[in-house]
C-alpha atoms as a PDB file:
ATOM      1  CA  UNK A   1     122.765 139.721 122.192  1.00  0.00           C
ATOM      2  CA  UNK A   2     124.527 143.248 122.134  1.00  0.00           C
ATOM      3  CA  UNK A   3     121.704 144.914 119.852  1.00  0.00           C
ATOM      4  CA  UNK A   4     123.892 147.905 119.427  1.00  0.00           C
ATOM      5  CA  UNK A   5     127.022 145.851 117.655  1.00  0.00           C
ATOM      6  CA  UNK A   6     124.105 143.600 115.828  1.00  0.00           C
ATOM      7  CA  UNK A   7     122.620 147.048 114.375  1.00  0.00           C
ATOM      8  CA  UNK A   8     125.960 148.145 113.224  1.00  0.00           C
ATOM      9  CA  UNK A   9     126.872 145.161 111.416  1.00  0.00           C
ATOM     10  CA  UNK A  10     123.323 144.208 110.180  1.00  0.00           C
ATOM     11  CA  UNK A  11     123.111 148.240 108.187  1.00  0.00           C
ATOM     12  CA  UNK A  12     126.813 148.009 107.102  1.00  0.00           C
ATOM     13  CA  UNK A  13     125.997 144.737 105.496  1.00  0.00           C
ATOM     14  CA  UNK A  14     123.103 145.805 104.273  1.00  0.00           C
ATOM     15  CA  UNK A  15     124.739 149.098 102.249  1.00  0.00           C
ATOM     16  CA  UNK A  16     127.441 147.027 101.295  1.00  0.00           C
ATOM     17  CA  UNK A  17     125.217 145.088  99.502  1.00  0.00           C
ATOM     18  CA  UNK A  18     123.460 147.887  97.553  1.00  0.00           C
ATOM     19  CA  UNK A  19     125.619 149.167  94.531  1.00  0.00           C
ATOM     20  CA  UNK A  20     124.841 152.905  93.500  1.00  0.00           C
ATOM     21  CA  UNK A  21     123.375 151.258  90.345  1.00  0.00           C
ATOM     22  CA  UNK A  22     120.613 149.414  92.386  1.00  0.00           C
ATOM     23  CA  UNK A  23     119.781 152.840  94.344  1.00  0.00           C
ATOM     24  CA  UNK A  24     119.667 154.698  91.271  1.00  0.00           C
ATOM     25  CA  UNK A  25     122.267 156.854  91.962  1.00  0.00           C
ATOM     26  CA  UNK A  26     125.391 157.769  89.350  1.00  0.00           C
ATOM     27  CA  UNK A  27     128.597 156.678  89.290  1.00  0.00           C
ATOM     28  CA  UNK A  28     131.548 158.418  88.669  1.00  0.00           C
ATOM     29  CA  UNK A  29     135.156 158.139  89.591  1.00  0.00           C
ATOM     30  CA  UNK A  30     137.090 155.571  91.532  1.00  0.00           C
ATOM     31  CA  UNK A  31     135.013 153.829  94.257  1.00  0.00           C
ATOM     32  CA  UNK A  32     136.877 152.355  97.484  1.00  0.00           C
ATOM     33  CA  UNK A  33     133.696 150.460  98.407  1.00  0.00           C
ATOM     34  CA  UNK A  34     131.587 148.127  96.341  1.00  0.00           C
ATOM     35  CA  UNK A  35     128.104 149.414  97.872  1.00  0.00           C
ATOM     36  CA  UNK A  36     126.617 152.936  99.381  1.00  0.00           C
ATOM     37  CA  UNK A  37     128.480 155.359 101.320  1.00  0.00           C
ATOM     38  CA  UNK A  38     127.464 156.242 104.471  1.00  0.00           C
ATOM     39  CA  UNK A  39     126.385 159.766 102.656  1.00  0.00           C
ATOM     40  CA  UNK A  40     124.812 158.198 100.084  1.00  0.00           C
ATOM     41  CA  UNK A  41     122.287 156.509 102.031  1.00  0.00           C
ATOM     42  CA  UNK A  42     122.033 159.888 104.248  1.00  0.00           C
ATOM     43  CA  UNK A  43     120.853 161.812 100.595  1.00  0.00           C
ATOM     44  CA  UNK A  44     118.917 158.814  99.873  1.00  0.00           C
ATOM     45  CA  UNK A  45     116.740 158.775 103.288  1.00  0.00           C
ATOM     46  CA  UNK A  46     116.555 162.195 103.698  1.00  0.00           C
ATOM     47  CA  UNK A  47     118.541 162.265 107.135  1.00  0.00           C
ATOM     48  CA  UNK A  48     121.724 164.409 107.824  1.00  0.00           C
ATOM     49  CA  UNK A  49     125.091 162.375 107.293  1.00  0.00           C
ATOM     50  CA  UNK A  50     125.761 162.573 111.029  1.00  0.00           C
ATOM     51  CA  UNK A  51     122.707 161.313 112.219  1.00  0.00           C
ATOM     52  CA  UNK A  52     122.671 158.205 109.693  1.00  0.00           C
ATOM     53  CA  UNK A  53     126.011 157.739 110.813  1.00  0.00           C
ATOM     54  CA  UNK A  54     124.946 157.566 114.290  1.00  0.00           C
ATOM     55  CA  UNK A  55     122.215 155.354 113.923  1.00  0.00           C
ATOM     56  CA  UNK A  56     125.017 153.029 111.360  1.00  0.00           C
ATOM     57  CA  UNK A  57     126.646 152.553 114.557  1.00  0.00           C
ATOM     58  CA  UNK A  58     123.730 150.801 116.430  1.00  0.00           C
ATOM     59  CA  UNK A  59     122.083 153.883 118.278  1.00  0.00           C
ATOM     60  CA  UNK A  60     118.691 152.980 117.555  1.00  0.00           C
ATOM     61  CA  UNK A  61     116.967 154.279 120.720  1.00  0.00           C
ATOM     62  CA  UNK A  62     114.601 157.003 119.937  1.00  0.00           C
ATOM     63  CA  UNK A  63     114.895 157.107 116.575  1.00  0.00           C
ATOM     64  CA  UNK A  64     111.290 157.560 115.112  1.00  0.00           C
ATOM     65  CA  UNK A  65     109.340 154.813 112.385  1.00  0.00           C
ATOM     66  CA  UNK A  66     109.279 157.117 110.060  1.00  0.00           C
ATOM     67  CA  UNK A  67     113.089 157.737 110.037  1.00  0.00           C
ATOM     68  CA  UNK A  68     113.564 153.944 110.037  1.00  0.00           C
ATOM     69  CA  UNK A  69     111.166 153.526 107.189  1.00  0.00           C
ATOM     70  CA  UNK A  70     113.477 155.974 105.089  1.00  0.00           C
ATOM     71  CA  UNK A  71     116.554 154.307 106.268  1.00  0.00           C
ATOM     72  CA  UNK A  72     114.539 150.996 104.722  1.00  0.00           C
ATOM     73  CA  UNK A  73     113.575 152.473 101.521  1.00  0.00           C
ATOM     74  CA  UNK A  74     116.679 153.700 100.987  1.00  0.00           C
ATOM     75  CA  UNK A  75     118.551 150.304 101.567  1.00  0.00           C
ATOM     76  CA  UNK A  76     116.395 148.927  99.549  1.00  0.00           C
ATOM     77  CA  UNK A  77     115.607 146.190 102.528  1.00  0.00           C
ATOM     78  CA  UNK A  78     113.060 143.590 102.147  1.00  0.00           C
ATOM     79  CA  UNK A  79     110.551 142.666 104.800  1.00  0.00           C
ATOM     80  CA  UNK A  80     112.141 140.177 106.152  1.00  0.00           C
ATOM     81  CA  UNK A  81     114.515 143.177 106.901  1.00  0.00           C
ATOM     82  CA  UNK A  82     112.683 145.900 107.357  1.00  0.00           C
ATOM     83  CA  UNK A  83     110.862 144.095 110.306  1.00  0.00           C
ATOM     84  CA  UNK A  84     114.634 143.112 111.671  1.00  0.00           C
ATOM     85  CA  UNK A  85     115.587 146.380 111.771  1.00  0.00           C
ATOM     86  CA  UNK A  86     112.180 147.317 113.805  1.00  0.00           C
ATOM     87  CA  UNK A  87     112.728 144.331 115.901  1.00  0.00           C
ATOM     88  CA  UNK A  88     116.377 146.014 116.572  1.00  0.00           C
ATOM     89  CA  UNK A  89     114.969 149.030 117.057  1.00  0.00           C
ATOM     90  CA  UNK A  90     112.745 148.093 119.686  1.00  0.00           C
ATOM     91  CA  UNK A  91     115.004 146.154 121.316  1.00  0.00           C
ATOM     92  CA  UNK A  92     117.861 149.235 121.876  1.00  0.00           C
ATOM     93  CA  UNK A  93     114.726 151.395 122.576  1.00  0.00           C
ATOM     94  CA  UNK A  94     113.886 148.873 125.686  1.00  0.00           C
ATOM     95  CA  UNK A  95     110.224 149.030 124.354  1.00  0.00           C
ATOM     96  CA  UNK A  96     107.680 146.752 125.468  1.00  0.00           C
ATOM     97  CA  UNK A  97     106.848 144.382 122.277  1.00  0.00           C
ATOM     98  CA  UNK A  98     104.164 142.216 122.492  1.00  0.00           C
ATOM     99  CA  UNK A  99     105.531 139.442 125.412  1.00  0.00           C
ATOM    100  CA  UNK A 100     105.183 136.173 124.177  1.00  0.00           C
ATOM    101  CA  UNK A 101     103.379 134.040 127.154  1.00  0.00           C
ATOM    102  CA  UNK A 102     106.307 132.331 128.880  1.00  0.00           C
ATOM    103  CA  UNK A 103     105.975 128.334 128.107  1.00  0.00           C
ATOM    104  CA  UNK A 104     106.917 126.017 130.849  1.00  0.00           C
ATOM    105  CA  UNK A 105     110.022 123.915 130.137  1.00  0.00           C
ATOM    106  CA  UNK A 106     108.302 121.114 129.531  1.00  0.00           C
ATOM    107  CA  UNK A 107     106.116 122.043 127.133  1.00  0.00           C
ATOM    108  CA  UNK A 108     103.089 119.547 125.826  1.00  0.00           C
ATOM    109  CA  UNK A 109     101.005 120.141 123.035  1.00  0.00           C
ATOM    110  CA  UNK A 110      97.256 120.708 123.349  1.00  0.00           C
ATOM    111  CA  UNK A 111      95.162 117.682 122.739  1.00  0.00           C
ATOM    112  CA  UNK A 112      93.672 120.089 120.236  1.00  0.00           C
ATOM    113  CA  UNK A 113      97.119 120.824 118.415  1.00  0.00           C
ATOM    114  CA  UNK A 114      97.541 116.943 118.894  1.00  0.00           C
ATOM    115  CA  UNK A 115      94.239 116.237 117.012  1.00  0.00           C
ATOM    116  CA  UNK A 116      95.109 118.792 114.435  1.00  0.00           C
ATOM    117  CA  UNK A 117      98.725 117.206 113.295  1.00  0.00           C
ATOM    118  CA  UNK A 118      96.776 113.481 113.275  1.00  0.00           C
ATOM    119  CA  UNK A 119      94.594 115.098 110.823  1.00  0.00           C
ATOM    120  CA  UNK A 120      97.344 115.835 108.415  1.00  0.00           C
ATOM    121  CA  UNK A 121      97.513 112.720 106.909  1.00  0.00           C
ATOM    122  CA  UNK A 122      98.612 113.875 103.222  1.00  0.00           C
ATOM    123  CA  UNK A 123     102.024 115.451 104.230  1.00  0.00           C
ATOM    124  CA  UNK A 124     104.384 115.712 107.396  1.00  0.00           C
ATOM    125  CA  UNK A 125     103.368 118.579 109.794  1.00  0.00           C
ATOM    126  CA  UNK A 126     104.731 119.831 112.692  1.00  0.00           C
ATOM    127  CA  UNK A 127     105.682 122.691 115.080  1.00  0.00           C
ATOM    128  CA  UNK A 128     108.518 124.317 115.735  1.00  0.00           C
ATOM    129  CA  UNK A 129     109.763 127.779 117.740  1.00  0.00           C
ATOM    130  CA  UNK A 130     112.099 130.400 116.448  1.00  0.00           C
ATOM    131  CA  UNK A 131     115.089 128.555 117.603  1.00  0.00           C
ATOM    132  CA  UNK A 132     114.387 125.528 114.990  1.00  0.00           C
ATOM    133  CA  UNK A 133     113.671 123.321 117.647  1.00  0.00           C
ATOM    134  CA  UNK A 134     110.632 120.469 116.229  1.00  0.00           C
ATOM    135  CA  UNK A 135     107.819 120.332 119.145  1.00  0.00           C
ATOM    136  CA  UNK A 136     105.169 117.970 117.862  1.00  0.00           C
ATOM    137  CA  UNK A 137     105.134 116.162 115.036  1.00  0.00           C
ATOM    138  CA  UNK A 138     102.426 114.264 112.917  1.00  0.00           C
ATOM    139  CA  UNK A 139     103.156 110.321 112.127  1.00  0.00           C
ATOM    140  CA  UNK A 140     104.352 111.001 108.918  1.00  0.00           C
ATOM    141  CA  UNK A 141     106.338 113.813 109.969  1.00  0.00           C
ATOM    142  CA  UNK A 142     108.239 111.481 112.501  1.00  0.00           C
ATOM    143  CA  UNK A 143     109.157 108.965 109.758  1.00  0.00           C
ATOM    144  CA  UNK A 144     110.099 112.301 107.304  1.00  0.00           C
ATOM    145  CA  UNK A 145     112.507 113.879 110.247  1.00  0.00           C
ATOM    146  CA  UNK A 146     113.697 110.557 111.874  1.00  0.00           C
ATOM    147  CA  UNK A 147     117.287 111.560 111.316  1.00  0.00           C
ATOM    148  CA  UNK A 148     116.533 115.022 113.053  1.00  0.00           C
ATOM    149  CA  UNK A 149     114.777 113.243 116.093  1.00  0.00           C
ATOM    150  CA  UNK A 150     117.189 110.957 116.747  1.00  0.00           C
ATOM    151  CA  UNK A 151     120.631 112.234 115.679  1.00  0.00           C
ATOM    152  CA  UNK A 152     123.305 114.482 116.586  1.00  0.00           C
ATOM    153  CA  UNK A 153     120.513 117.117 115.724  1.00  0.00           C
ATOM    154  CA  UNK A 154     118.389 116.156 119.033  1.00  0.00           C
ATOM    155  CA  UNK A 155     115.145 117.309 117.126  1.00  0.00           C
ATOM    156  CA  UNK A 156     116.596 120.554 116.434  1.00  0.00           C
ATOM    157  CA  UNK A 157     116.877 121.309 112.628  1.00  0.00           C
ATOM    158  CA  UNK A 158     120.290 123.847 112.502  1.00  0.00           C
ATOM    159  CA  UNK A 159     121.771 121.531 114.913  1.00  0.00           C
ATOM    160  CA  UNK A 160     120.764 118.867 112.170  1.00  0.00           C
ATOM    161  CA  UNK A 161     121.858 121.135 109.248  1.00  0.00           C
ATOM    162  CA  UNK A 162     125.407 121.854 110.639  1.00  0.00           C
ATOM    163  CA  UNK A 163     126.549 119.387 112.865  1.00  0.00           C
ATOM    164  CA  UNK A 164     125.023 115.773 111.418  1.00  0.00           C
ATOM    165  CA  UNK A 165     126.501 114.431 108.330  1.00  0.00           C
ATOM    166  CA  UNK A 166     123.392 113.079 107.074  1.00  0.00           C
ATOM    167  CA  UNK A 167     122.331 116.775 106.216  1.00  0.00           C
ATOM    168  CA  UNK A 168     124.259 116.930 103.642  1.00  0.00           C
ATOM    169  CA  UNK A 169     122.242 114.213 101.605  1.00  0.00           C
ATOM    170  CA  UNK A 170     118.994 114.689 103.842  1.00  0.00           C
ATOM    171  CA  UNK A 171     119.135 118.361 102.151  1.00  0.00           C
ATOM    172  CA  UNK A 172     120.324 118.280  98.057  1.00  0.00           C
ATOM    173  CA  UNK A 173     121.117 121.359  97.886  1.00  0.00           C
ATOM    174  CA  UNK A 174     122.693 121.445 101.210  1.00  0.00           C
ATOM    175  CA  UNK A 175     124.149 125.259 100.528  1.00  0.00           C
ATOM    176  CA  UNK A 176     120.851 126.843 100.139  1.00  0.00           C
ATOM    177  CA  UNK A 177     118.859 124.536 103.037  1.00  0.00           C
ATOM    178  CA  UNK A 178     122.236 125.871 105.463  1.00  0.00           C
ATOM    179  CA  UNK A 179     121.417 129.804 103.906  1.00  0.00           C
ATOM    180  CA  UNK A 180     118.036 129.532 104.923  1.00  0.00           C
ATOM    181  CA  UNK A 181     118.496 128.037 108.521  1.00  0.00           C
ATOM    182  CA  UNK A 182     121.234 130.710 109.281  1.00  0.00           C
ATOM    183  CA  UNK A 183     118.674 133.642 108.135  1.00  0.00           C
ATOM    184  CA  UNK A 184     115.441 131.976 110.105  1.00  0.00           C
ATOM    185  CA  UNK A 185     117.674 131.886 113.560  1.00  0.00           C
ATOM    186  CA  UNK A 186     119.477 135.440 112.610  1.00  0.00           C
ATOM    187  CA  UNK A 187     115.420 136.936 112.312  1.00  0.00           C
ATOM    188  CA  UNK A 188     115.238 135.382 115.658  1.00  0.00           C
ATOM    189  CA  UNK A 189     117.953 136.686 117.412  1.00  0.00           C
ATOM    190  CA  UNK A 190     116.178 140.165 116.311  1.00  0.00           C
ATOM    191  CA  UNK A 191     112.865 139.432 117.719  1.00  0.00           C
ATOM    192  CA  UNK A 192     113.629 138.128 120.928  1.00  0.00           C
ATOM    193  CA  UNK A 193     117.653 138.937 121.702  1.00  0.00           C
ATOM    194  CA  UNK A 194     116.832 137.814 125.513  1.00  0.00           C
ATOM    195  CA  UNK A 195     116.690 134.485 124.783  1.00  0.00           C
ATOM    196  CA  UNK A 196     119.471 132.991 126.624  1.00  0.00           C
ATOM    197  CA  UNK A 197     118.637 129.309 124.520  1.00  0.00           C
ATOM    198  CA  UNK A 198     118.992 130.955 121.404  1.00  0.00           C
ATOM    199  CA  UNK A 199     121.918 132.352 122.279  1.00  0.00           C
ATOM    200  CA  UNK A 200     123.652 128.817 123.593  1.00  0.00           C
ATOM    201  CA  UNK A 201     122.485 127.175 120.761  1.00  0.00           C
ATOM    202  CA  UNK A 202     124.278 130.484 118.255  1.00  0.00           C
ATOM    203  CA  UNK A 203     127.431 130.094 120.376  1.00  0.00           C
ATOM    204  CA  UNK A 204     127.315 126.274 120.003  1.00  0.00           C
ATOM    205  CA  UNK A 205     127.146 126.093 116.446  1.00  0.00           C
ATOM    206  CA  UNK A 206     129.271 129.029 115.392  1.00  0.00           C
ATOM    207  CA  UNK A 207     132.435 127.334 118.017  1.00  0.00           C
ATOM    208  CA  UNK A 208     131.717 123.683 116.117  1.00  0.00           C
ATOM    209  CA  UNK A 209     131.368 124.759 112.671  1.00  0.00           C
ATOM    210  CA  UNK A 210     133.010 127.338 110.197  1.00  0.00           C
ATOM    211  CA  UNK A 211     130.056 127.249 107.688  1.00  0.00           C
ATOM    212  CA  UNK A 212     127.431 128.635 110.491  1.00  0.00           C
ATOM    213  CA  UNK A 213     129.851 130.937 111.560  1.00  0.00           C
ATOM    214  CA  UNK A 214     130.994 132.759 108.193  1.00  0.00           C
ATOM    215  CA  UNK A 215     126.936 132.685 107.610  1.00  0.00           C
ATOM    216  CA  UNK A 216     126.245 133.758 110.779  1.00  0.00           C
ATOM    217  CA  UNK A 217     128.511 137.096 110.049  1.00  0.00           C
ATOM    218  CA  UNK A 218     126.548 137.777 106.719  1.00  0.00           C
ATOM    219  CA  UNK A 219     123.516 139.319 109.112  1.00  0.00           C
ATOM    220  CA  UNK A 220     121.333 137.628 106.667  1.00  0.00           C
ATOM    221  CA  UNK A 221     117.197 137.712 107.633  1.00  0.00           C
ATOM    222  CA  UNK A 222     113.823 135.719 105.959  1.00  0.00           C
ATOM    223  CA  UNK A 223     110.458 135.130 106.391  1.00  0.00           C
ATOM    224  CA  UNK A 224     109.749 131.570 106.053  1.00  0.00           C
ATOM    225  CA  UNK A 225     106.256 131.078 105.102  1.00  0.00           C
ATOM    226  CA  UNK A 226     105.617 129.467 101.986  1.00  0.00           C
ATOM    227  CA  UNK A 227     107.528 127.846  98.920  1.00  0.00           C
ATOM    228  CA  UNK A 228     109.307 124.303  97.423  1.00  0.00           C
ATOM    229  CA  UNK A 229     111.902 122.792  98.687  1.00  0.00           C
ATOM    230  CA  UNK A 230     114.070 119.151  97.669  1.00  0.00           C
ATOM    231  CA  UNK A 231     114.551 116.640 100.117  1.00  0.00           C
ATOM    232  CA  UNK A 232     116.655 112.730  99.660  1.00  0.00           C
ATOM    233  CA  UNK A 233     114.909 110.986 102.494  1.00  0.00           C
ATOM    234  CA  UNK A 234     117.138 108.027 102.902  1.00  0.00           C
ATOM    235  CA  UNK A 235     113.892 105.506 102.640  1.00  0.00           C
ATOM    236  CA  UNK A 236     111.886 107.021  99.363  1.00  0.00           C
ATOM    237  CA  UNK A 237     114.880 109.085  97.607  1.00  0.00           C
ATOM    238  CA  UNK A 238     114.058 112.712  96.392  1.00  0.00           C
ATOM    239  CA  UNK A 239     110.896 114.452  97.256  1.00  0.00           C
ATOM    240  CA  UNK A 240     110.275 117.547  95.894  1.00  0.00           C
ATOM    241  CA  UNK A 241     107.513 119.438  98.403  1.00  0.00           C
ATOM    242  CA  UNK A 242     106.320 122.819  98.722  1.00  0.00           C
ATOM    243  CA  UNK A 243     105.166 123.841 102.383  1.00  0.00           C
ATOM    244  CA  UNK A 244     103.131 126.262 104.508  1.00  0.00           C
ATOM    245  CA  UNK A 245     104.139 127.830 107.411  1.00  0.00           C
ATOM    246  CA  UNK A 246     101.479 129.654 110.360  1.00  0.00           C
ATOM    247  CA  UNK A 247     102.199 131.194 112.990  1.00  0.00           C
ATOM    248  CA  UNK A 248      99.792 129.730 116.084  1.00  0.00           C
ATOM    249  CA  UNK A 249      97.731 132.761 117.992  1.00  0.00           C
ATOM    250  CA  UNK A 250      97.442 130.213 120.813  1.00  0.00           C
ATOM    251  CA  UNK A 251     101.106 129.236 121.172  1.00  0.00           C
ATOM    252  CA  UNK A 252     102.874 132.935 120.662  1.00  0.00           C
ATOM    253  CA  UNK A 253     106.614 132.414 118.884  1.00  0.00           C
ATOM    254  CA  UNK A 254     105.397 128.555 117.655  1.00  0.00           C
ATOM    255  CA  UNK A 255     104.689 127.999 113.957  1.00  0.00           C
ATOM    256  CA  UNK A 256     102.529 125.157 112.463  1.00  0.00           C
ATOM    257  CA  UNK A 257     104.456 123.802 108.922  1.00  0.00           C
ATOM    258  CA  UNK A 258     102.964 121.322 106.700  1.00  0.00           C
ATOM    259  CA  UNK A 259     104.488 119.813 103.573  1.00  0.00           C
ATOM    260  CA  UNK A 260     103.049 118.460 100.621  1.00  0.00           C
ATOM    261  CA  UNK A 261     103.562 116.829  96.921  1.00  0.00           C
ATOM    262  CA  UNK A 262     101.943 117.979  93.589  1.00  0.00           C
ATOM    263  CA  UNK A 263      98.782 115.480  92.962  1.00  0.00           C
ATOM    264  CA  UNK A 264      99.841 112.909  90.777  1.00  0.00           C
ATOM    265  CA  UNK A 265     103.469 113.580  90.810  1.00  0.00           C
ATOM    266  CA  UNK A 266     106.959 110.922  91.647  1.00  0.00           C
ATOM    267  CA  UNK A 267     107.104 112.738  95.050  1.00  0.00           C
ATOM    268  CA  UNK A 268     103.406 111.660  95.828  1.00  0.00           C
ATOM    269  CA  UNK A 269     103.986 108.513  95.284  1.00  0.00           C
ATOM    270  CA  UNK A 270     107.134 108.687  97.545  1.00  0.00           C
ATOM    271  CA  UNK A 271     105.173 110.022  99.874  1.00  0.00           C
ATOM    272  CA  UNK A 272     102.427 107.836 100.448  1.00  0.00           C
ATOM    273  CA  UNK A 273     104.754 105.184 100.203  1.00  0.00           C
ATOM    274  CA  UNK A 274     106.854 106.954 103.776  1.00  0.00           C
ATOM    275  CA  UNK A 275     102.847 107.250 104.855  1.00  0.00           C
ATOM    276  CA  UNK A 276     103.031 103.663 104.864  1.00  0.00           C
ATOM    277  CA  UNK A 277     106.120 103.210 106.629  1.00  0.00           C
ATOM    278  CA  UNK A 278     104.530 105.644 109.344  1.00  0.00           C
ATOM    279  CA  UNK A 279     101.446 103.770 109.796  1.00  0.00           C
ATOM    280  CA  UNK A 280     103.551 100.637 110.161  1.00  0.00           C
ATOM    281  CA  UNK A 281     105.837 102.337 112.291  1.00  0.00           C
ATOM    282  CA  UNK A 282     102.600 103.562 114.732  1.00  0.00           C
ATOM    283  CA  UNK A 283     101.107 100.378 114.611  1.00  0.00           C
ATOM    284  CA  UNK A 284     104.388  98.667 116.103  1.00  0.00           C
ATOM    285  CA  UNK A 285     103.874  97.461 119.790  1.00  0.00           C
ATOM    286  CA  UNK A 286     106.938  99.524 121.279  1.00  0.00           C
ATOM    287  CA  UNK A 287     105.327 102.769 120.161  1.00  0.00           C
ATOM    288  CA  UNK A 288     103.050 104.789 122.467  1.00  0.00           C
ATOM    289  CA  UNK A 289     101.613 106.998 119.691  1.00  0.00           C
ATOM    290  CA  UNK A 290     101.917 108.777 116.756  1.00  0.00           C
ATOM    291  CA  UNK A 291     102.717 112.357 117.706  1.00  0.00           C
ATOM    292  CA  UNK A 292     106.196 113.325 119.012  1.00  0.00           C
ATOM    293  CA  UNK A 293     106.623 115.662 121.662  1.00  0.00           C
ATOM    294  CA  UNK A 294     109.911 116.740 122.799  1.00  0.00           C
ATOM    295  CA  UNK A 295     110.659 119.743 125.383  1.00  0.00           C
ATOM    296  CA  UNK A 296     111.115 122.796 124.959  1.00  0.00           C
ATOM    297  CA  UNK A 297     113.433 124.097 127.206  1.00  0.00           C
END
């Protein structure tokens, strides 16, 4: 990833965004731009106009945390941002962030992590890395993502999202689920912009679909660690389930999600009735076991 072009574009989108309502500032006069001038945000972060310009156009080396916590107040960015912008920083600065342990290719989950997903018995769990990519799966997490597994997504969930069909009823509000995908891999791209996989799988999707690539340009970022989401699984119908996400101090760049239904609610029911379809599924001779490991690599 060129960090200095993805610097640029990520703080021009970002003052685009912010309207000189939302920084508090007046308005007078005819506008040629919806958001901030490149002054304004200068004024607003306490930095000269030419050296906010300079770091606008992606030279981020040396410039200090305090100057790029002013530049994030005064865009008004979010966390999810403001740690993007770090990440960039870091990245132009050639500083030493905390290495993630490389993985082999083939990477196998712990019997400890394997023990841990069999205990989830109330919801799907399972891991994935930054690049969307499902490791290891619980039973019922299998049956949930079967379509992901064995599709066109080949376990990956933005391959899943923008290049299988089945998405698109998989995911009810498909626009939102694609929105959110685009913004996990973007926050990615920021915290590790050496990784050559990420970077295939970017170039992939943006060359096979429009709808990734027009998101792709928005430079939007997220955390991802908690909330509801709607799901039409194509054996139960709609399931509405919130979910956790952790990030595993063992497994550095892996996160641990598990979903789950309100007590007593339609989804529950649905549920327990795809926990049955799991168990049946486990229980079939052809299967090996109930956890799903595919490689990363």
């Amino acid at each position: 990833m060129d960090t200095r072009s993805e610097a640029r574009e990520f703080l021009m989108s970002r003052r685009a965004n912010l309207t000189p309502e939302q920084a508090g500032l007046p308005v007078s006069g005819h506008r040629r731009v919806a958001g901030l001038r490149r002054g304004e945000v200068a004024m607003l972060a306490d930095v000269s106009p030419e050296y906010y310009a300079k770091i606008e156009r992606g030279h981020l080396a040396g410039v200090s945390d305090a100057v790029l916590e002013s530049v994030a107040r005064a865009l008004r960015l979010d966390d999810a941002e403001r740690e993007h912008l770090f990440d960039l920083a870091r990245a132009a600065s050639g500083a030493a962030r905390p290495v993630r342990r490389r993985r082999p290719k083939k990477w196998v989950p712990r019997d400890s992590l394997t023990r841990a997903l069999d205990a989830v018995v109330l919801g799907p769990a399972f891991v994935r890395n930054g690049r969307m990519d499902i490791l290891a799966t619980n039973a019922l997490g299998r049956v949930f993502y079967d379509e992901v597994l064995e599709g066109p997504g080949q376990g990956n969930l933005a391959r899943f999202c923008f290049l299988d069909e089945r998405a698109r009823t998989f995911y009810p509000d498909w626009e939102a689920a694609a929105d959110i995908t685009v913004s996990i891999l973007r926050t990615e791209a920021g915290r590790d912009p050496r990784d050559k996989q990420l970077h295939d799988l970017i170039g992939e999707l943006s060359t096979r679909n429009d709808a990734f690539r027009t998101r792709w340009g928005a430079h939007n970022v997220r955390r991802h660690g908690s909330g509801t989401k709607t799901f039409h699984h194509h054996e139960v119908g709609d399931l509405t389930l919130t979910y956790e996400a952790m990030e595993l101090t063992a497994e550095p760049g892996l996160s641990l999600l598990i979903y789950t239904a309100e007590p007593g609610s339609p989804s529950q029911e649905r549920l327990q009735l795809l926990a049955s379809l799991a168990a049946t599924a486990t229980a079939a001779p052809p299967r090996s076991g109930h956890t799903t490991t595919l490689h990363e690599g």
